[in-house]
Protein backbone atom coordinates (compact mmCIF):
# COMPACT_ATOMS: atom_id res chain seq x y z
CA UNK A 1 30.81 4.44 66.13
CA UNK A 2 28.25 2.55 67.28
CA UNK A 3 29.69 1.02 70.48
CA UNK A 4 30.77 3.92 71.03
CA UNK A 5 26.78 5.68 70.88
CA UNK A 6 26.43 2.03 73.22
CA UNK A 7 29.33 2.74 75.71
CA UNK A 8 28.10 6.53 76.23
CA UNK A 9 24.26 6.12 76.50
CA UNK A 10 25.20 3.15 78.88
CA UNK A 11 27.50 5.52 81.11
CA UNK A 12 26.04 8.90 80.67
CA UNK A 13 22.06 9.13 80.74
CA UNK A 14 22.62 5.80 82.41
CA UNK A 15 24.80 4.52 84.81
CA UNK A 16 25.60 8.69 85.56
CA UNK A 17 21.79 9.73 85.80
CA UNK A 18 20.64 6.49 88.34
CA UNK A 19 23.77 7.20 90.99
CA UNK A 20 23.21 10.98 91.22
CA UNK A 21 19.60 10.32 91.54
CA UNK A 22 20.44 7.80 94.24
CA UNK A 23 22.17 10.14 95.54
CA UNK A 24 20.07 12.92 95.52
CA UNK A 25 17.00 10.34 96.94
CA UNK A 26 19.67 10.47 100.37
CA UNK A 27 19.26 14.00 100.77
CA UNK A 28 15.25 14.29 100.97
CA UNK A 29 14.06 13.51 104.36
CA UNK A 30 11.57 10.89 103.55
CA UNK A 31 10.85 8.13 101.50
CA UNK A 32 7.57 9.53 100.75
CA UNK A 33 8.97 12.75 99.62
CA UNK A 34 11.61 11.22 97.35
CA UNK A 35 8.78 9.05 95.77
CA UNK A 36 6.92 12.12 95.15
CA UNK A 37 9.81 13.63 93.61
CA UNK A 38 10.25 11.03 91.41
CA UNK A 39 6.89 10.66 90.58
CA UNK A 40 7.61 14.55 89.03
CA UNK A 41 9.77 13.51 86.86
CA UNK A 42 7.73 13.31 83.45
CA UNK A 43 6.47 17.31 84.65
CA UNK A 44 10.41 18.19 84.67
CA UNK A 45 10.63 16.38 81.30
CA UNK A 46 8.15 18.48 79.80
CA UNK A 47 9.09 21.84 80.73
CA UNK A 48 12.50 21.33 80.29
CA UNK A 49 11.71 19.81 76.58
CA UNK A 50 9.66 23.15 76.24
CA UNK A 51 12.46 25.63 77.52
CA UNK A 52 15.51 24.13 75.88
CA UNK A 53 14.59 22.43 73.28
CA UNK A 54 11.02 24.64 72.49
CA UNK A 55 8.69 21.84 72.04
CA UNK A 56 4.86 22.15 72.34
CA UNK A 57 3.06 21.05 75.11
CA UNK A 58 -0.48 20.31 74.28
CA UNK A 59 -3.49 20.72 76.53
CA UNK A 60 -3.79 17.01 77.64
CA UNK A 61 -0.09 16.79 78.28
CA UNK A 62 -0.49 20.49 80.94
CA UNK A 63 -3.55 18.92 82.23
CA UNK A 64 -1.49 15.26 82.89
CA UNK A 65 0.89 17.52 84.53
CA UNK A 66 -1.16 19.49 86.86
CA UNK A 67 -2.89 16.04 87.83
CA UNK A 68 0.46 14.75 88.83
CA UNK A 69 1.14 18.50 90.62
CA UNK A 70 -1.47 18.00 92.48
CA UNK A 71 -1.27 14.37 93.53
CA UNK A 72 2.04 15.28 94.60
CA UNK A 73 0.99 18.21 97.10
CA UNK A 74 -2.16 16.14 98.03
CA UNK A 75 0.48 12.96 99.28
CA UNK A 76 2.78 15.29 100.61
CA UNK A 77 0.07 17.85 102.63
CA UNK A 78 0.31 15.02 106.08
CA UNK A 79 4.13 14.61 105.45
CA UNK A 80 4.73 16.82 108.74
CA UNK A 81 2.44 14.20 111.00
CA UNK A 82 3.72 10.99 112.70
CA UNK A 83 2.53 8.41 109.67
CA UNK A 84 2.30 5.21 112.15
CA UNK A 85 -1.10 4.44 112.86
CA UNK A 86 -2.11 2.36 115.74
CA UNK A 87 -3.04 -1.00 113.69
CA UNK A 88 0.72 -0.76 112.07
CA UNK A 89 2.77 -3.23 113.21
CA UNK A 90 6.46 -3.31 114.71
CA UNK A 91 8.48 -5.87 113.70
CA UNK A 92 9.98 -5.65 117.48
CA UNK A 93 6.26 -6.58 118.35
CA UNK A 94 6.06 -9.25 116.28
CA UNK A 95 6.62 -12.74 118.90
CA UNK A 96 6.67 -15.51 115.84
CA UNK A 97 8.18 -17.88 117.88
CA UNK A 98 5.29 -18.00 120.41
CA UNK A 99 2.23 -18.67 117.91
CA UNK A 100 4.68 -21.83 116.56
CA UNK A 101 3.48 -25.18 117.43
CA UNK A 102 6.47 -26.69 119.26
CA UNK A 103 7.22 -29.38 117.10
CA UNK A 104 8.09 -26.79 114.42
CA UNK A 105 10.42 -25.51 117.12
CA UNK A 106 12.75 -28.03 116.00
């Protein structure tokens, strides 16, 4: 019984839970906005652990979780801009090869 506890954590919350969450990371339109997502994930934790399984959230834990609420809409209020400031650098601008002495050429 226990490999079989083993075999089923390993393939259910585990293997199961990372591919549809890769999964689900290809649908949101951003990196930024799938970090953010993620970054919800202990806030989902606790209200789901407080509707299905009725557990009690103390104050610290709803005040943890409104911090994270709001760093969340505060990283995502800009997502609509162009992110790429003026100082960011291209990799198609980058011209290694020039800034080489030629002896390291070779």
């Amino acid at each position: 019984t226990v490999w079989a506890a083993l075999l089923y954590s390993a393939f259910g919350p585990g293997m199961l839970a990372d591919i549809l969450q890769q999964q689900g990371q290809t649908k949101v339109s951003s990196a930024a906005e799938a970090n953010v997502l993620l970054s919800l994930e202990p806030v989902f934790a606790a209200l789901l652990a407080f509707t299905l399984l009725g557990e009690v959230i103390s104050t610290r834990e709803t005040m943890g979780g409104g911090l994270i609420l709001m760093a969340a809409l505060l990283a995502t209020s800009g997502s609509g801009e162009d992110s790429q400031n003026e100082d960011d650098v291209k990799v198609e601008d980058l011209d290694v090869l020039e800034h080489l002495p030629s002896d390291q050429l070779r």
